[in-house]
Protein backbone atom coordinates (compact mmCIF):
# COMPACT_ATOMS: atom_id res chain seq x y z
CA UNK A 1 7.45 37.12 -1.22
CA UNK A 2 6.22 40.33 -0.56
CA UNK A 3 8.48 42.33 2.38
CA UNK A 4 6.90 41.93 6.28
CA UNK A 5 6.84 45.86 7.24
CA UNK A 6 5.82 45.20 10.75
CA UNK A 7 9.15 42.91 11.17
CA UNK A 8 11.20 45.60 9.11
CA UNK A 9 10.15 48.26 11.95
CA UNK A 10 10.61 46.03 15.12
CA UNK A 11 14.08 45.49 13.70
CA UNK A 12 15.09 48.85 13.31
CA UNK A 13 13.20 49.15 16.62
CA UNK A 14 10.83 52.00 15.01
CA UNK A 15 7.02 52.22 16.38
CA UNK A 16 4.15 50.56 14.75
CA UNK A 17 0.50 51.87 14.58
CA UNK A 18 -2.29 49.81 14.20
CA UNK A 19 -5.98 49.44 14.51
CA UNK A 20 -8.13 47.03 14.48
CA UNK A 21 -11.05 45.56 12.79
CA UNK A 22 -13.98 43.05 12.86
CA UNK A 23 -15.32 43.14 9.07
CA UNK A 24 -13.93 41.06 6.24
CA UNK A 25 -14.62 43.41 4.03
CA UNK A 26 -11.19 44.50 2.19
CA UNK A 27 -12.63 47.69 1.23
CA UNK A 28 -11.98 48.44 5.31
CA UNK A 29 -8.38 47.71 4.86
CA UNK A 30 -8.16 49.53 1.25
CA UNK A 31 -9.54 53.06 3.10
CA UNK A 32 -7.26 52.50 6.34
CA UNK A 33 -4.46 51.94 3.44
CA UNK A 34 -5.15 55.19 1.91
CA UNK A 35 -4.86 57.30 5.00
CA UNK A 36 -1.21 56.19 5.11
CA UNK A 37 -1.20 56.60 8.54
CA UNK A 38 -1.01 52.68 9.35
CA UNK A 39 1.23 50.19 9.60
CA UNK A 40 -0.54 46.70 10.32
CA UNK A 41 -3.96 46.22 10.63
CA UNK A 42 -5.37 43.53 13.13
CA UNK A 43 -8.34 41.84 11.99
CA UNK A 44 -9.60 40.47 15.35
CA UNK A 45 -11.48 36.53 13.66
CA UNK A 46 -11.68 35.50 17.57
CA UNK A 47 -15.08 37.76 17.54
CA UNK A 48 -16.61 36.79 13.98
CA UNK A 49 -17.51 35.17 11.32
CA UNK A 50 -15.06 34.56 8.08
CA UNK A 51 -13.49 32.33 6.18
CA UNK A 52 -10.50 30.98 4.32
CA UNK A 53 -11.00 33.14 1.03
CA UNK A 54 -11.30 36.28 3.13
CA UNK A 55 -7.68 36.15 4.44
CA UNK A 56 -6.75 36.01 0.96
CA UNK A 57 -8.57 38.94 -0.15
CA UNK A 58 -7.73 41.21 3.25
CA UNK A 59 -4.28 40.55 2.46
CA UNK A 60 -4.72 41.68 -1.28
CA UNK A 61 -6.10 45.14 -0.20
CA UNK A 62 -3.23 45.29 2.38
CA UNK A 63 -1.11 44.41 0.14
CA UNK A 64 -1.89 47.54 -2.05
CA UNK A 65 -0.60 49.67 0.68
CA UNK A 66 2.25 48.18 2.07
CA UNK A 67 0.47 47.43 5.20
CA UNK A 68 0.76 44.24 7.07
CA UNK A 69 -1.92 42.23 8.61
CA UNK A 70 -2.37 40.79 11.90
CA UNK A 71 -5.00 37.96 12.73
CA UNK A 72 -6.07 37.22 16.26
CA UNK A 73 -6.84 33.64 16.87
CA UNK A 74 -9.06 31.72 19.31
CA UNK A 75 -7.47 29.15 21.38
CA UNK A 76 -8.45 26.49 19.30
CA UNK A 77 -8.02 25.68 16.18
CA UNK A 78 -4.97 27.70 16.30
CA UNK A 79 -2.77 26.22 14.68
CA UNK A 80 -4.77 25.00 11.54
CA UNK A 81 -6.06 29.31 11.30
CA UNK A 82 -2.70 30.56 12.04
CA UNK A 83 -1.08 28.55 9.16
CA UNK A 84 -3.36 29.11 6.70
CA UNK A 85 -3.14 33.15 7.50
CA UNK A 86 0.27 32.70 6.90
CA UNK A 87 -0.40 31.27 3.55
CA UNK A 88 -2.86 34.12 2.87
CA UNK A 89 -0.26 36.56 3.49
CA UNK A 90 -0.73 37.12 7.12
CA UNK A 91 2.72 38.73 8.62
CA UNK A 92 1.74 38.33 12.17
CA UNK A 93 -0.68 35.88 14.36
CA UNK A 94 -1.92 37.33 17.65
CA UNK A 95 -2.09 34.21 20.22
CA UNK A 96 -5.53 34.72 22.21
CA UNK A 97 -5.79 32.29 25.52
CA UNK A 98 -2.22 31.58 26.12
CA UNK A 99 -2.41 29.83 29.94
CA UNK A 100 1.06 29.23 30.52
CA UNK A 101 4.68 29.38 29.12
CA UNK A 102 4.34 26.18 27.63
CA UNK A 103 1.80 27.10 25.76
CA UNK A 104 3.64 30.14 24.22
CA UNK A 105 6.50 28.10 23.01
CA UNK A 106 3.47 26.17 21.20
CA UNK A 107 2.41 29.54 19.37
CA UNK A 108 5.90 30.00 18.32
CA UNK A 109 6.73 26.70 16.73
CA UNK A 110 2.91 27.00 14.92
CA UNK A 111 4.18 29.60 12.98
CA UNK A 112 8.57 29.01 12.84
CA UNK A 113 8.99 26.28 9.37
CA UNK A 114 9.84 22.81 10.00
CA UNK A 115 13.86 22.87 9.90
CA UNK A 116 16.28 21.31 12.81
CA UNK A 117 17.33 24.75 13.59
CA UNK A 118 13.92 26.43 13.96
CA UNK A 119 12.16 23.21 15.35
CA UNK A 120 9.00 24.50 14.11
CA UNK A 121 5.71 22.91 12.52
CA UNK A 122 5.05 24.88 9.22
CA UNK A 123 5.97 22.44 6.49
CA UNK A 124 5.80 22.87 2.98
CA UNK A 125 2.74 24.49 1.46
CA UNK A 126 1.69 25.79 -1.96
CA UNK A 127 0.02 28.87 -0.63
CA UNK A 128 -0.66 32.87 -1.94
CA UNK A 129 2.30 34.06 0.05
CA UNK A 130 4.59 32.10 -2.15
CA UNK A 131 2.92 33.65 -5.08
CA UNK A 132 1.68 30.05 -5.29
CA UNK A 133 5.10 28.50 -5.78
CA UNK A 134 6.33 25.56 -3.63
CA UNK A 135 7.67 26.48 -0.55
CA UNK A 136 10.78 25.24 0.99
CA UNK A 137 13.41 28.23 -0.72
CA UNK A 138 15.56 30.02 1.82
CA UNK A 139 13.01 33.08 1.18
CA UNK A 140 9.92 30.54 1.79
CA UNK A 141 12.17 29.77 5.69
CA UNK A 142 12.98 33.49 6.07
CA UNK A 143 9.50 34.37 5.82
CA UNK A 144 8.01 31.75 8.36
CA UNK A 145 11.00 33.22 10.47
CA UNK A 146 9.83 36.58 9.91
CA UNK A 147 6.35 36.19 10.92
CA UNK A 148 5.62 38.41 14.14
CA UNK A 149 4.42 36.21 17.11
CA UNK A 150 2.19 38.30 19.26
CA UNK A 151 0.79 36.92 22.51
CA UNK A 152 -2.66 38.25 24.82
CA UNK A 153 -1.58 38.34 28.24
CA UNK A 154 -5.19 37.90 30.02
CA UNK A 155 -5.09 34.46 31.61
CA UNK A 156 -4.25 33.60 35.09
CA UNK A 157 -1.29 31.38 33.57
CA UNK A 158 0.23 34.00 31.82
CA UNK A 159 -0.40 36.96 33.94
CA UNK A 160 0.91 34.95 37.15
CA UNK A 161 4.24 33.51 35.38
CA UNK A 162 5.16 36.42 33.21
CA UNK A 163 8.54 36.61 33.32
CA UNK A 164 8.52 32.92 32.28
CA UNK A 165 6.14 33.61 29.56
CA UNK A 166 8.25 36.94 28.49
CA UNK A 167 11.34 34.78 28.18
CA UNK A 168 9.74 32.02 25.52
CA UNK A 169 12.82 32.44 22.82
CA UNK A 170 10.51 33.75 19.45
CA UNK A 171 7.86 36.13 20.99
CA UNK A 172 8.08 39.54 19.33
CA UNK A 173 5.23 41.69 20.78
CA UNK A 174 2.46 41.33 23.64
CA UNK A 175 -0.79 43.29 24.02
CA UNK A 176 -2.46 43.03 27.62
CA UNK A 177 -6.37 42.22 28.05
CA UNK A 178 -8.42 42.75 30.94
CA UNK A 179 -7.70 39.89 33.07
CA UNK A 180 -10.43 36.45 33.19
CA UNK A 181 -12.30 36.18 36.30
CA UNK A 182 -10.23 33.37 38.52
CA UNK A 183 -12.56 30.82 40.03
CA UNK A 184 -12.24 30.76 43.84
């Protein structure tokens, strides 16, 4: 498994620099790459069109670089597109939506593997980021564990309980959106 070099710099607590994208197009990713100015690239899928075989291939071009990639999710089906990002390659899932703290702690487990310790929902799968091997190896767990939760404070829920949300054990980074119009 290919090293997660957003989770490398959090650890040693360097800064990241991203942007972000809406095309599927890996040939995006493959010129960002060659600046060498970036270290993760968000694709944002909440606003477009794409499918399963083009997380693979944005991954590949990222790959090439050393970059990791970031997908932002809708709501729903989160799980399902978070998991097979993952699989693609995928070293961090931005949670769009996020209502309350509950909800976070949801997000986290998506993405943490299924082991008593880590209480998680991401089982055993035969995906690319196992260079198509069988999961379940201590590098298969460390990887899920690795994988950079990222949460969009913008709801109500969130915005009005944030210490709360802030303190969900397994949230790595936030990014702030303008706030949804509360109904009166």
């Amino acid at each position: 498994m290919r090293p997660n070099k957003l989770r490398e710099l959090l650890k040693a607590e360097k800064p990241t620099l991203a942007t972000h994208i809406h095309t599927t197009w890996p040939s995006v990713i493959e010129a960002i790459g060659h600046t060498g100015l970036y270290d993760y690239v968000e694709f944002v899928g909440e606003y477009g069109p794409y499918d399963l075989h083009d997380l693979d291939n944005m991954c590949r071009a990222a790959d090439l670089y050393r970059m990791s990639m970031m997908l932002k999710v809708d709501q729903e089906p989160r799980g399902f597109l978070a998991q097979r990002a993952i699989g693609s390659g995928f070293h961090s899932i931005l949670f769009a939506d996020c209502r309350s703290a509950a909800d976070v702690r949801e997000c986290v487990r998506i993405v943490r593997p299924e082991t008593p310790e880590d209480r998680g929902t991401y089982g055993v799968a035969t995906r690319r980021f196992t260079y198509m091997g069988y999961g379940g190896s201590k590098e298969y767990v460390q990887a899920l564990r690795d994988v950079v939760v990222t949460i969009m404070i913008e709801k109500p829920g969130t915005v009005d309980n944030l210490a709360e949300v802030l303190a969900v054990d397994g949230v790595d980074m936030v990014q702030w959106a303008a706030p949804t119009t509360r109904w009166v």
